[in-house]
Protein backbone atom coordinates (compact mmCIF):
# COMPACT_ATOMS: atom_id res chain seq x y z
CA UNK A 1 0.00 0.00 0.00
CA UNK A 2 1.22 3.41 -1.05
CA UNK A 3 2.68 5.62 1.95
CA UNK A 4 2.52 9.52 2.20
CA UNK A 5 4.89 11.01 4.30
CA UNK A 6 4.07 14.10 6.36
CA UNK A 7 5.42 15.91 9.19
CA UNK A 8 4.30 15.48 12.81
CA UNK A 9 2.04 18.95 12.88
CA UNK A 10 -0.03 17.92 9.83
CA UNK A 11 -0.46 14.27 11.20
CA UNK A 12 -1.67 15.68 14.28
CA UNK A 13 -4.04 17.67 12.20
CA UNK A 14 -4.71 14.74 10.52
CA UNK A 15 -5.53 12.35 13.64
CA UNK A 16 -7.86 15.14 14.84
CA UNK A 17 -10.04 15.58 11.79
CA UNK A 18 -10.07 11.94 11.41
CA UNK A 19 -11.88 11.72 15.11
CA UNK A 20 -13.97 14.54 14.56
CA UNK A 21 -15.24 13.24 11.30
CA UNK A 22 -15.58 9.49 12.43
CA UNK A 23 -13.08 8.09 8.99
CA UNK A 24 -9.84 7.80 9.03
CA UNK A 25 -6.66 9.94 8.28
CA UNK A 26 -6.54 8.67 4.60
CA UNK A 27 -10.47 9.40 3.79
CA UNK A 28 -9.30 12.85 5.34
CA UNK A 29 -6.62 13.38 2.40
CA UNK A 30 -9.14 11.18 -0.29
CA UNK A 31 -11.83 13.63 1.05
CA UNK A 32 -9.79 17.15 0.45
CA UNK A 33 -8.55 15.73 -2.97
CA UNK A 34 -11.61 15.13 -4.29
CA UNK A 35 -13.10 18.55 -3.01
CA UNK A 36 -10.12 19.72 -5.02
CA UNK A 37 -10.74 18.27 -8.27
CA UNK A 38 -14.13 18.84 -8.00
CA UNK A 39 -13.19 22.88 -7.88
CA UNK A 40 -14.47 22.98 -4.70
CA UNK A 41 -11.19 24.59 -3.10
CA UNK A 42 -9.45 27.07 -5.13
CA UNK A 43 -6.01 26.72 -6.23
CA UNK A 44 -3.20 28.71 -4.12
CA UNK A 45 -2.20 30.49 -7.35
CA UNK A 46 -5.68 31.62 -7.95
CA UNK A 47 -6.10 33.59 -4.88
CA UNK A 48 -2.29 33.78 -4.14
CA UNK A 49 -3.07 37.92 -3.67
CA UNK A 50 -6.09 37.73 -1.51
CA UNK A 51 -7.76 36.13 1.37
CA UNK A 52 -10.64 34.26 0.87
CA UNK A 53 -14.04 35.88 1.66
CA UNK A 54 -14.78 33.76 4.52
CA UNK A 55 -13.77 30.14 5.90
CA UNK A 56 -16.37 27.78 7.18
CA UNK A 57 -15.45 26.92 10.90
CA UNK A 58 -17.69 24.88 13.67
CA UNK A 59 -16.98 25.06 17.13
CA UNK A 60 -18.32 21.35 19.53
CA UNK A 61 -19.29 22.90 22.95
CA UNK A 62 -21.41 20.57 25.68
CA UNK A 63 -22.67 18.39 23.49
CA UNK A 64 -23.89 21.05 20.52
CA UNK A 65 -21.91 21.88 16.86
CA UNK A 66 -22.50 25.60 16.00
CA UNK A 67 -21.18 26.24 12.55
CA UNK A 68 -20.05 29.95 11.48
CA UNK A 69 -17.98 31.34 8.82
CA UNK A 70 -14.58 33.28 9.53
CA UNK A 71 -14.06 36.10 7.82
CA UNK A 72 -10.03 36.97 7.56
CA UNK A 73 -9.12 40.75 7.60
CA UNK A 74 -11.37 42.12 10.07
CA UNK A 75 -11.10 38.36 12.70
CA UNK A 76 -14.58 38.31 12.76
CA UNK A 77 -16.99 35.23 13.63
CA UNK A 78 -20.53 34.88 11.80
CA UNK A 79 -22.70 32.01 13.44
CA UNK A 80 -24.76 30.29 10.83
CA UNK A 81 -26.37 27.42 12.71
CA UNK A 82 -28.06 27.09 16.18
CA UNK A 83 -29.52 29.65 18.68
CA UNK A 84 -26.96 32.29 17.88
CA UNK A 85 -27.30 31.93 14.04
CA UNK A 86 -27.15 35.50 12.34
CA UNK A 87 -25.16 37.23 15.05
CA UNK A 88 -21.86 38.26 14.34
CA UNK A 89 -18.58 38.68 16.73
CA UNK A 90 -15.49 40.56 16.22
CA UNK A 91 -13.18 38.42 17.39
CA UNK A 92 -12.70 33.74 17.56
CA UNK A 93 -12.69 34.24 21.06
CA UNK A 94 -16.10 36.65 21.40
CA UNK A 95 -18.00 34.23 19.75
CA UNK A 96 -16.52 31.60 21.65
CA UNK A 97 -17.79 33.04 24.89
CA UNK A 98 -20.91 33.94 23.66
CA UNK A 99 -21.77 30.03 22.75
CA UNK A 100 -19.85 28.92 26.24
CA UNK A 101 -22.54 31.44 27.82
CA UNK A 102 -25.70 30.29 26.20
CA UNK A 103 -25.07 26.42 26.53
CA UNK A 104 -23.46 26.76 30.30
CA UNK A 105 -24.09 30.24 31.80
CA UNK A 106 -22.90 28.73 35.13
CA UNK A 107 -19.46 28.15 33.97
CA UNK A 108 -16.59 30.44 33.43
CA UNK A 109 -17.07 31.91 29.77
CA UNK A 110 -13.30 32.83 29.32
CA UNK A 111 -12.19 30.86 25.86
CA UNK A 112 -9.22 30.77 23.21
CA UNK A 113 -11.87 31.56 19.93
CA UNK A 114 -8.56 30.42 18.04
CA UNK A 115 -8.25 26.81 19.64
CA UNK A 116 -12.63 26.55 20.28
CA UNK A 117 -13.12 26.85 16.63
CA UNK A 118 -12.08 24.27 13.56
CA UNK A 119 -12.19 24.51 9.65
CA UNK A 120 -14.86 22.42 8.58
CA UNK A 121 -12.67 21.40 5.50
CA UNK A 122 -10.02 20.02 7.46
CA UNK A 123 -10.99 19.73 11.30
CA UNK A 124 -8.02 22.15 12.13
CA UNK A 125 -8.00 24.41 14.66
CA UNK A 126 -8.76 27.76 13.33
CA UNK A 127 -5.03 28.69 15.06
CA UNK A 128 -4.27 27.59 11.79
CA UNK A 129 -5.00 30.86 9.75
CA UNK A 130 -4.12 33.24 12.41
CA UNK A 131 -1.09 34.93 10.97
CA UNK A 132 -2.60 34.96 7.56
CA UNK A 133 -5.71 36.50 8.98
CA UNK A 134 -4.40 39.42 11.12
């Protein structure tokens, strides 16, 4: 069987989406090739001079998904599924609190948007596009 090699960041990224999505780390890569060549995900040298309009995230809190779409520039969260669909945050870690704070008001709210949040394409933490982003 054919082996791909890849460093120990992107196989941890790898292992994660893989539990998140319930397959394993090879449907992960079959999965984002075939988005690929379906035109689903745009080529780096298309868009190699701008950011992408928004990135679709989720965020698992107490036993709920909320989805939401990051938009890179201005850092800002825009939930799209659940209770808190069509409100919009400034920052990861606003929204984060928010959705900590409406599923378990009697906990601390305090959360790292950038770690709470994932790319739905990939099951990365949204960490990921931080420097690109900002």
């Amino acid at each position: 069987m054919p082996q791909v090699e890849v460093d120990d960041g992107t196989d941890d990224y790898l292992t994660f989406a893989a539990s998140i999505a319930g397959i394993t780390k090879g449907e992960v890569v079959a999965r984002l090739v075939a988005q690929a060549r379906a035109g689903s995900v745009p080529s780096p040298e298309e868009n190699a001079d701008q950011e992408p309009a928004s990135v679709r995230v989720y965020a698992d809190y107490a036993g709920h998904r909320t989805y939401g779409l990051f938009v890179p520039g201005p850092g800002r969260i825009e939930i799209t599924s659940g209770p808190l669909s069509g409100r919009s945050f400034r920052t990861p870690s606003q929204a984060a609190r928010e959705i900590v704070k409406h599923y378990n008001p009697d906990v601390s709210p305090h959360r790292n948007g950038w770690s709470f949040f994932a790319l739905v394409s990939t099951g990365a933490p949204l960490q990921t596009l931080r420097y690109r982003a900002v």
